[in-house]
Protein backbone atom coordinates (compact mmCIF):
# COMPACT_ATOMS: atom_id res chain seq x y z
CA UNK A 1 3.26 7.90 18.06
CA UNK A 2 1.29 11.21 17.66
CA UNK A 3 -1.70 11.49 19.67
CA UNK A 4 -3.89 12.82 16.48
CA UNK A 5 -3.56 9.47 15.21
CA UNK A 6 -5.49 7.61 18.38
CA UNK A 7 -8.38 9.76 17.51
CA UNK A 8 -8.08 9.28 13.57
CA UNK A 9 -11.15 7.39 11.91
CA UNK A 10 -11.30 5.76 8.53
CA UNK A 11 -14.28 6.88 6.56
CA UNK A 12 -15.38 4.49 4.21
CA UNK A 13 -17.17 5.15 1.02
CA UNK A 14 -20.70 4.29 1.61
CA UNK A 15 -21.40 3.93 -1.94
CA UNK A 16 -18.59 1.21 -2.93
CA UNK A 17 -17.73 -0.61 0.34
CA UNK A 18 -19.10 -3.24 -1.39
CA UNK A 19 -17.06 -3.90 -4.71
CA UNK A 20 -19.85 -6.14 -6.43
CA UNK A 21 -22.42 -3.37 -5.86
CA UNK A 22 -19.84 -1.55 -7.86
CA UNK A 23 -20.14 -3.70 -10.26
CA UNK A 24 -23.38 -2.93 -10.52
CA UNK A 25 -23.32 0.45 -10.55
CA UNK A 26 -20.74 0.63 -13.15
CA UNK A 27 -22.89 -1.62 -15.73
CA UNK A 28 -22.10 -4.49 -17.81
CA UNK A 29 -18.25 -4.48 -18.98
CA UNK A 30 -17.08 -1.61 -16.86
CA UNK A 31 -15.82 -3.97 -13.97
CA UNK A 32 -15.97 -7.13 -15.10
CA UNK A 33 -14.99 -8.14 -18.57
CA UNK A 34 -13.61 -5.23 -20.59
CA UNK A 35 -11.31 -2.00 -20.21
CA UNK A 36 -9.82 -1.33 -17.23
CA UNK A 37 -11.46 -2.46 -13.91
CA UNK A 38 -10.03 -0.37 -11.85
CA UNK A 39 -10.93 1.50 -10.27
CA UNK A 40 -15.34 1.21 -9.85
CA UNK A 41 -16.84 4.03 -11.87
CA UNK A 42 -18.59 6.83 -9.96
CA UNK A 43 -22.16 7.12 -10.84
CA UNK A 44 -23.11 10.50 -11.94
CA UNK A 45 -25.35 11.21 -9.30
CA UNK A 46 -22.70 10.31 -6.51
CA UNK A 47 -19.74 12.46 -8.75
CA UNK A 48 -22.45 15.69 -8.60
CA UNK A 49 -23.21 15.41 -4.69
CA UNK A 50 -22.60 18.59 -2.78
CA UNK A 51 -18.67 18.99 -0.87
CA UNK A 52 -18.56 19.50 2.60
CA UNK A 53 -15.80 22.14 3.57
CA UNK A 54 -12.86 21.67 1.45
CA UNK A 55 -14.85 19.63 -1.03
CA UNK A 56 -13.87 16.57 0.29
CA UNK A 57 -15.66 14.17 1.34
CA UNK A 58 -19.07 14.40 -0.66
CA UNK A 59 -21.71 14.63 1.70
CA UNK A 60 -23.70 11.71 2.75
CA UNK A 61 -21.23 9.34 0.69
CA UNK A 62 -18.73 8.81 3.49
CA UNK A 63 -19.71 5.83 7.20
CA UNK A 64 -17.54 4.86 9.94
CA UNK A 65 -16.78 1.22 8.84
CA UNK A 66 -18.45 -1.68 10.92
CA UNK A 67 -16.46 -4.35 12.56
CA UNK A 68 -16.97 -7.85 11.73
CA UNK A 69 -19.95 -8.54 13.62
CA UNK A 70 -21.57 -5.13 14.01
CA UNK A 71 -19.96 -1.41 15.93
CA UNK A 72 -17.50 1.06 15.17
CA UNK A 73 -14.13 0.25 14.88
CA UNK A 74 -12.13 1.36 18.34
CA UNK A 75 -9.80 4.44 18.36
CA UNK A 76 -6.42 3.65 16.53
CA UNK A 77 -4.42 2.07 18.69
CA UNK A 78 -6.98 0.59 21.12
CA UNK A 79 -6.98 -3.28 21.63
CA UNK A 80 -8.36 -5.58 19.13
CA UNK A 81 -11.01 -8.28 19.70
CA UNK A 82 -9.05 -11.22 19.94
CA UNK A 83 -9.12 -13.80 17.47
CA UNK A 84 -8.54 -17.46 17.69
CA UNK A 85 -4.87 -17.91 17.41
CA UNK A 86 -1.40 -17.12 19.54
CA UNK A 87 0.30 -14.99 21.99
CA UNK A 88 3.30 -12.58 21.18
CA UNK A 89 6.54 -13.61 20.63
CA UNK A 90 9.55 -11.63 21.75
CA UNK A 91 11.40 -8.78 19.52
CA UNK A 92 13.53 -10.33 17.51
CA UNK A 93 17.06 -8.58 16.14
CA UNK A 94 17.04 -4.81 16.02
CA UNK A 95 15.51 -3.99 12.81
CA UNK A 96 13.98 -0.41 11.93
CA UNK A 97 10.75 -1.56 10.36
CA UNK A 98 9.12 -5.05 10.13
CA UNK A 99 7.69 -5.00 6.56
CA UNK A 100 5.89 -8.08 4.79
CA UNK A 101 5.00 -7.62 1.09
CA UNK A 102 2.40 -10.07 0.44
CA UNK A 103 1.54 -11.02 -3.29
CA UNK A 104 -1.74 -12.35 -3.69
CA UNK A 105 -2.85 -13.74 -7.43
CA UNK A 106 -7.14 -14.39 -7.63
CA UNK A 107 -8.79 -16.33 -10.05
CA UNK A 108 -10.63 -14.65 -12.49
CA UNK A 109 -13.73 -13.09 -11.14
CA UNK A 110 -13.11 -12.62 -7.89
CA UNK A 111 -10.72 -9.50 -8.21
CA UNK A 112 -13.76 -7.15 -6.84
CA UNK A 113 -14.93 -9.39 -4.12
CA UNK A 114 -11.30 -9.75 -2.87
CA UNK A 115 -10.42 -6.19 -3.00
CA UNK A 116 -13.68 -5.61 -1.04
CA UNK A 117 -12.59 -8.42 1.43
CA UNK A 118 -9.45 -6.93 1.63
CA UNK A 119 -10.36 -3.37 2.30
CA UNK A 120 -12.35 -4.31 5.12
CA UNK A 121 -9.12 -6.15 6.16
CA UNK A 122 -7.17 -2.80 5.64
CA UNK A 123 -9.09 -0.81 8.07
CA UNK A 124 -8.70 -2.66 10.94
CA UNK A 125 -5.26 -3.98 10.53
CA UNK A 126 -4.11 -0.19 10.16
CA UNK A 127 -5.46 0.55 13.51
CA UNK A 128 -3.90 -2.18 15.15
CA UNK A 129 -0.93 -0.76 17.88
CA UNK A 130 2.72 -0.82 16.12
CA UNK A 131 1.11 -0.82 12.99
CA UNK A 132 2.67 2.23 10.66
CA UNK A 133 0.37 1.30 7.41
CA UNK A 134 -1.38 -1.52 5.54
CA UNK A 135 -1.71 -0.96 2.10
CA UNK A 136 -3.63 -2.87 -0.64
CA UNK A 137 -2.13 -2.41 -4.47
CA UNK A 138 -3.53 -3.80 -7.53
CA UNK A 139 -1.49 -5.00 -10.96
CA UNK A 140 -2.50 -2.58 -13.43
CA UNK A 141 -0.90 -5.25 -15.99
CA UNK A 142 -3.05 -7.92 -14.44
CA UNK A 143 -5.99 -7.10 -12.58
CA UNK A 144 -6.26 -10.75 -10.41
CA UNK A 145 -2.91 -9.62 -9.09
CA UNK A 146 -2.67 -7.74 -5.70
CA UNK A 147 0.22 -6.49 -3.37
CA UNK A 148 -0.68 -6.07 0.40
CA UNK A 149 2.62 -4.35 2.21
CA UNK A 150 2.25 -4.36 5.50
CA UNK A 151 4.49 -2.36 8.05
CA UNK A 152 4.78 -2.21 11.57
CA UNK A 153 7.54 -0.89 14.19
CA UNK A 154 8.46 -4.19 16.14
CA UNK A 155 7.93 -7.88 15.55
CA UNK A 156 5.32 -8.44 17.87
CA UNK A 157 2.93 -6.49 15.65
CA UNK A 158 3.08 -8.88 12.84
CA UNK A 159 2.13 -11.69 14.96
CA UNK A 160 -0.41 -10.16 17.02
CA UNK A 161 -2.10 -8.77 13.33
CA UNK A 162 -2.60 -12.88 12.48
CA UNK A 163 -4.55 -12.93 16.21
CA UNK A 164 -6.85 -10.83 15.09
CA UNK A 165 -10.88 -11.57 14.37
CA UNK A 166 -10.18 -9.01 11.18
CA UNK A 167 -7.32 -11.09 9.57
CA UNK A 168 -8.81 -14.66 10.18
CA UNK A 169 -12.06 -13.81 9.10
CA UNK A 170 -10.06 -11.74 6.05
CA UNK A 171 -8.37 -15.35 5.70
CA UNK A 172 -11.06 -17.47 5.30
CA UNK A 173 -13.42 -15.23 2.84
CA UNK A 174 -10.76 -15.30 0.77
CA UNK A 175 -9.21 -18.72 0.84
CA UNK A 176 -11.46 -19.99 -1.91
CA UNK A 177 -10.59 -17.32 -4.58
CA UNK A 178 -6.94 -17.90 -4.22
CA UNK A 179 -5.50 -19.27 -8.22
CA UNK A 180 -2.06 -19.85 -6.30
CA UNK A 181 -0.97 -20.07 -2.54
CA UNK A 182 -0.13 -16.44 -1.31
CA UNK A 183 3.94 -15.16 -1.10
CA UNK A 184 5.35 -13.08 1.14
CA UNK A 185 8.72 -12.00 1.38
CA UNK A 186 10.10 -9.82 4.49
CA UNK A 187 12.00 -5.84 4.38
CA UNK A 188 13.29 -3.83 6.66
CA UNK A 189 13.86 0.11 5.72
CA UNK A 190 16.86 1.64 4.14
CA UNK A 191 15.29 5.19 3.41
CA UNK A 192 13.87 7.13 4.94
CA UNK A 193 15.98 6.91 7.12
CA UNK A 194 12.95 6.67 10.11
CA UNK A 195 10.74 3.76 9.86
CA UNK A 196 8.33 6.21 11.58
CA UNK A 197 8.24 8.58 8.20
CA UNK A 198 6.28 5.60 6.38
CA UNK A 199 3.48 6.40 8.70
CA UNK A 200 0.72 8.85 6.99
CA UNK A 201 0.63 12.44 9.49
CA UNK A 202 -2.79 13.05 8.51
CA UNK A 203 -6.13 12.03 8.76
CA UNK A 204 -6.37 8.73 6.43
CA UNK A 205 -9.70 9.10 4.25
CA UNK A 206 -10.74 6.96 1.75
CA UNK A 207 -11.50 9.25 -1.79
CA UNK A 208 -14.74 7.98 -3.80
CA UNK A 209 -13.26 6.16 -6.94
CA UNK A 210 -13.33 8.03 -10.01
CA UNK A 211 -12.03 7.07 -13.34
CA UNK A 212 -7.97 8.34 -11.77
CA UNK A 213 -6.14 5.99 -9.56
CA UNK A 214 -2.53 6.88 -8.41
CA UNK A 215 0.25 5.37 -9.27
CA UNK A 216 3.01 2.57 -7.39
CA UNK A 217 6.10 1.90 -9.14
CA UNK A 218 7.54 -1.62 -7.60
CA UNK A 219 11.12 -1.95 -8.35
CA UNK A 220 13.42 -5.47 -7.72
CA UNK A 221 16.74 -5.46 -7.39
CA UNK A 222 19.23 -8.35 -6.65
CA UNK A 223 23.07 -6.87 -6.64
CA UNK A 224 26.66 -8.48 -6.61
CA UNK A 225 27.27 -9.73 -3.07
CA UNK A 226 30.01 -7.61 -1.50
CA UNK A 227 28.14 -3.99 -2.97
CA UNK A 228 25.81 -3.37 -0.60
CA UNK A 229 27.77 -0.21 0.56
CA UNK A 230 27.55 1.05 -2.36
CA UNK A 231 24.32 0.16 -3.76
CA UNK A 232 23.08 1.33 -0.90
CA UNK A 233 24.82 4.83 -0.89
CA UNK A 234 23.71 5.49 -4.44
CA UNK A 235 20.32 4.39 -3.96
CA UNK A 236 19.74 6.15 -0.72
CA UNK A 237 20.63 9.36 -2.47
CA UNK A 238 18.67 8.84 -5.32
CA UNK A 239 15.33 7.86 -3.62
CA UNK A 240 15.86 11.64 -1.53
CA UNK A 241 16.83 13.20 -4.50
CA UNK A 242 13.47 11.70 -6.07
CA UNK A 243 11.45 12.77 -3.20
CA UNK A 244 12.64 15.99 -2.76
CA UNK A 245 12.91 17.56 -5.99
CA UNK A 246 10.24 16.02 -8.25
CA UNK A 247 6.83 17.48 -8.08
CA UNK A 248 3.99 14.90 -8.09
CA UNK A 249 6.40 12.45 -6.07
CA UNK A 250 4.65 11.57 -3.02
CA UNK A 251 7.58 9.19 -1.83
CA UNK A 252 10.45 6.94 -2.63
CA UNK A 253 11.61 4.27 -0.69
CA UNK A 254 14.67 1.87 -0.43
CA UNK A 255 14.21 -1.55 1.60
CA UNK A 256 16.30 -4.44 1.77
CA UNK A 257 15.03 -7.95 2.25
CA UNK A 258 15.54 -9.77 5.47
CA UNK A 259 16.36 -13.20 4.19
CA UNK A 260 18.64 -12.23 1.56
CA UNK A 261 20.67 -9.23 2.30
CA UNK A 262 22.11 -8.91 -1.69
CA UNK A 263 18.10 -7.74 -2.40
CA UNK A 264 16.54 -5.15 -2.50
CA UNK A 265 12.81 -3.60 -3.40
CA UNK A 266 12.65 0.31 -4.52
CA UNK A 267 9.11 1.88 -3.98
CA UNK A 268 8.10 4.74 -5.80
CA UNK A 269 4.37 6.46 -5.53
CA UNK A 270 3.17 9.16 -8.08
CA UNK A 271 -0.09 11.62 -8.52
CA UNK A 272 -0.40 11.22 -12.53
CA UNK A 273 1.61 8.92 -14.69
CA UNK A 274 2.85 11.63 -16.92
CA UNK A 275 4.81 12.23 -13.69
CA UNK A 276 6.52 8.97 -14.33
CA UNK A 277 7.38 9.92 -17.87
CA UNK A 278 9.37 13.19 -16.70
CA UNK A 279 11.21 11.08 -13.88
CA UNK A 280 12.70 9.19 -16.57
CA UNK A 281 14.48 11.65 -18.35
CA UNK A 282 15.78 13.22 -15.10
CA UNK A 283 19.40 14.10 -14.07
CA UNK A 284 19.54 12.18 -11.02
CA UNK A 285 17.79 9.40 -12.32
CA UNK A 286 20.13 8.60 -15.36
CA UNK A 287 22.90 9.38 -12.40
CA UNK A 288 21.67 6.34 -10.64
CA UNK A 289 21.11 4.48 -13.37
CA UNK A 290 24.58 4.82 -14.21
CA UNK A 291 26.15 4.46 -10.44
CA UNK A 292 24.29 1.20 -9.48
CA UNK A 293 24.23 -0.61 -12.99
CA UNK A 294 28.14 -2.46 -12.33
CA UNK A 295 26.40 -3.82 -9.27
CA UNK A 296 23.47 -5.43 -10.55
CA UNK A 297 23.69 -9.45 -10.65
CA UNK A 298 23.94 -10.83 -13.89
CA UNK A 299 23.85 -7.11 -15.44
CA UNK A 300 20.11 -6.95 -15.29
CA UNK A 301 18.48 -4.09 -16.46
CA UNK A 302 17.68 -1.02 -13.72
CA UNK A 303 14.46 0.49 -14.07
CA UNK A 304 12.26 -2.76 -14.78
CA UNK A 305 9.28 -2.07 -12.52
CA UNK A 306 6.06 -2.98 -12.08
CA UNK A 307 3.27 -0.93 -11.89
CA UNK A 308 0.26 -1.25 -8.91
CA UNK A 309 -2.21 1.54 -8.64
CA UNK A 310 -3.39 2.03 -5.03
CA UNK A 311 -6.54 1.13 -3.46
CA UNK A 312 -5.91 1.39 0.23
CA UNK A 313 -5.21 3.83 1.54
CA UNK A 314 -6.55 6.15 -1.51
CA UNK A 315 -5.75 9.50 -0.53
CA UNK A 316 -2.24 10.71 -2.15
CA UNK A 317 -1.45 12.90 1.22
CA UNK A 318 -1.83 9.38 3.21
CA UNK A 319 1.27 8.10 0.77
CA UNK A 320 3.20 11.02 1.36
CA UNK A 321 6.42 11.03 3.31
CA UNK A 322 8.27 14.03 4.72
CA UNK A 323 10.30 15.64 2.36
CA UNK A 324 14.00 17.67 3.88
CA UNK A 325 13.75 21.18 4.52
């Protein structure tokens, strides 16, 4: 792992670590019953505040966050304070990645108090050793619906993440504001080809919310058994040829599932969703389109995704993946 990431630091927004103080600051409607929710809007006086070098962040609006229980978080990649469950296991088969996409649907009301829960979560997971990101999505269809995709480089790190003081304390706030039980299903990587390209190469710093959020594109796909090759071949090409060639693209992804190989999830993650629009009418999309669709189970339709806009990490360079030269 590069060593500029042991010395990386989250910043967090002073100003909206805490989601209901958002709420606040936003007034009546703005967060909580009408329009869209997210992300918090930026008061004026926090939107005019003098940059700091490159303009980013705004000065004064940016603290090292706190551990549970008080202190700065340890350098990325330092040991965690142990929580109250487990040893490691050992590696299980050879996979590239070890990725868990957790679905996660709140009752209404509690959308802001578990995305501030969560973010806390976030920050410490993503410093845990192995880890190669933990990111938090919201539904922008429905806003009590949240992805967390977590990814790490060998299977201990999943287990020693649920030993942590972070994720059982993250566990029990939340438990009560569950609507269902939470999902999870488990990927490995198809593209990039590197599980290690998934992991930001900068500095991860949280942006102050504004009234833009980036867009995720979450894609499902369940194929013909026997056309893996294939699907996979075609797919591969078109998630580089996405990356590659279309401005505002900050990556595309192919992973399969673990449990059922005939699966597959295609990750997408955009600037602006006019971006999105363009895509659509592309060469190499309608290519793909047109390469995979005999493969598809059932003939179900490509290009049925949802959309999630990101809240963790919130900087489009920390979603980026290395593009071919």
């Amino acid at each position: 792992m590069p060593a500029f990431r042991d010395d990386a630091r989250l910043l967090a927004r002073n100003g909206f670590r805490n989601f209901a103080a958002a709420r606040e600051t936003s007034g009546p409607g703005e967060c909580s019953t009408r329009g869209p929710r997210w992300p918090p809007t930026v008061s004026a006086e926090l939107r005019e505040q003098p940059a700091d070098g490159l303009g980013w962040p705004p000065k004064a609006a940016f603290q090292l966050p706190l551990l549970p229980g008080g202190g700065p978080p340890p350098p990325r990649g330092a040991p965690q304070r142990p929580g109250p469950r487990g040893a490691l296991v050992g590696r299980a088969a050879e996979r590239k990645a070890y990725i868990a996409a957790v679905e996660v649907s709140v009752k209404e009301g509690f959308d802001m108090a578990f995305a501030d829960a969560s973010l806390q979560n976030c920050r410490y997971s993503f410093r845990e050793p192995g880890n190669l990101r933990f990111d938090l999505l919201v539904d922008q269809d429905d806003l009590n619906k949240f992805m967390l995709l977590e990814v790490y480089d060998s299977a201990e790190g999943p287990v020693a993440h649920k030993a942590t003081a972070h994720y059982n304390e993250w566990r029990e706030a939340v438990a009560d504001w569950m609507a269902e039980p939470r999902s999870a299903t488990q990927w490995d990587v198809v593209f990039p080809e590197e599980a290690s390209d998934l992991e930001p190469k900068c500095l991860v710093v949280e942006r102050p919310y504004g009234n833009e959020i980036f867009t995720v594109l979450v894609e499902r796909l369940e194929i013909i058994p026997g056309s893996d090759v294939m699907f996979q071949k075609f797919s591969s090409e078109y998630a580089r040829t996405t990356r590659n060639r279309e401005d505002g693209c900050l990556r595309a992804d192919l992973w399969r599932n673990v449990d059922d190989p005939n699966k597959f999830l295609i990750l997408r993650a955009y600037r602006t969703p006019d971006v999105i629009k363009k895509h659509k009418s592309t060469g190499h999309y309608i290519k793909w389109r047109r390469d995979v669709g005999s493969y598809i189970k059932d003939g179900a339709p490509v290009g049925n995704f949802k959309t999630y806009g990101a809240i963790f990490p919130t900087s489009p360079a920390a979603w980026s993946t290395p593009r071919d030269d």
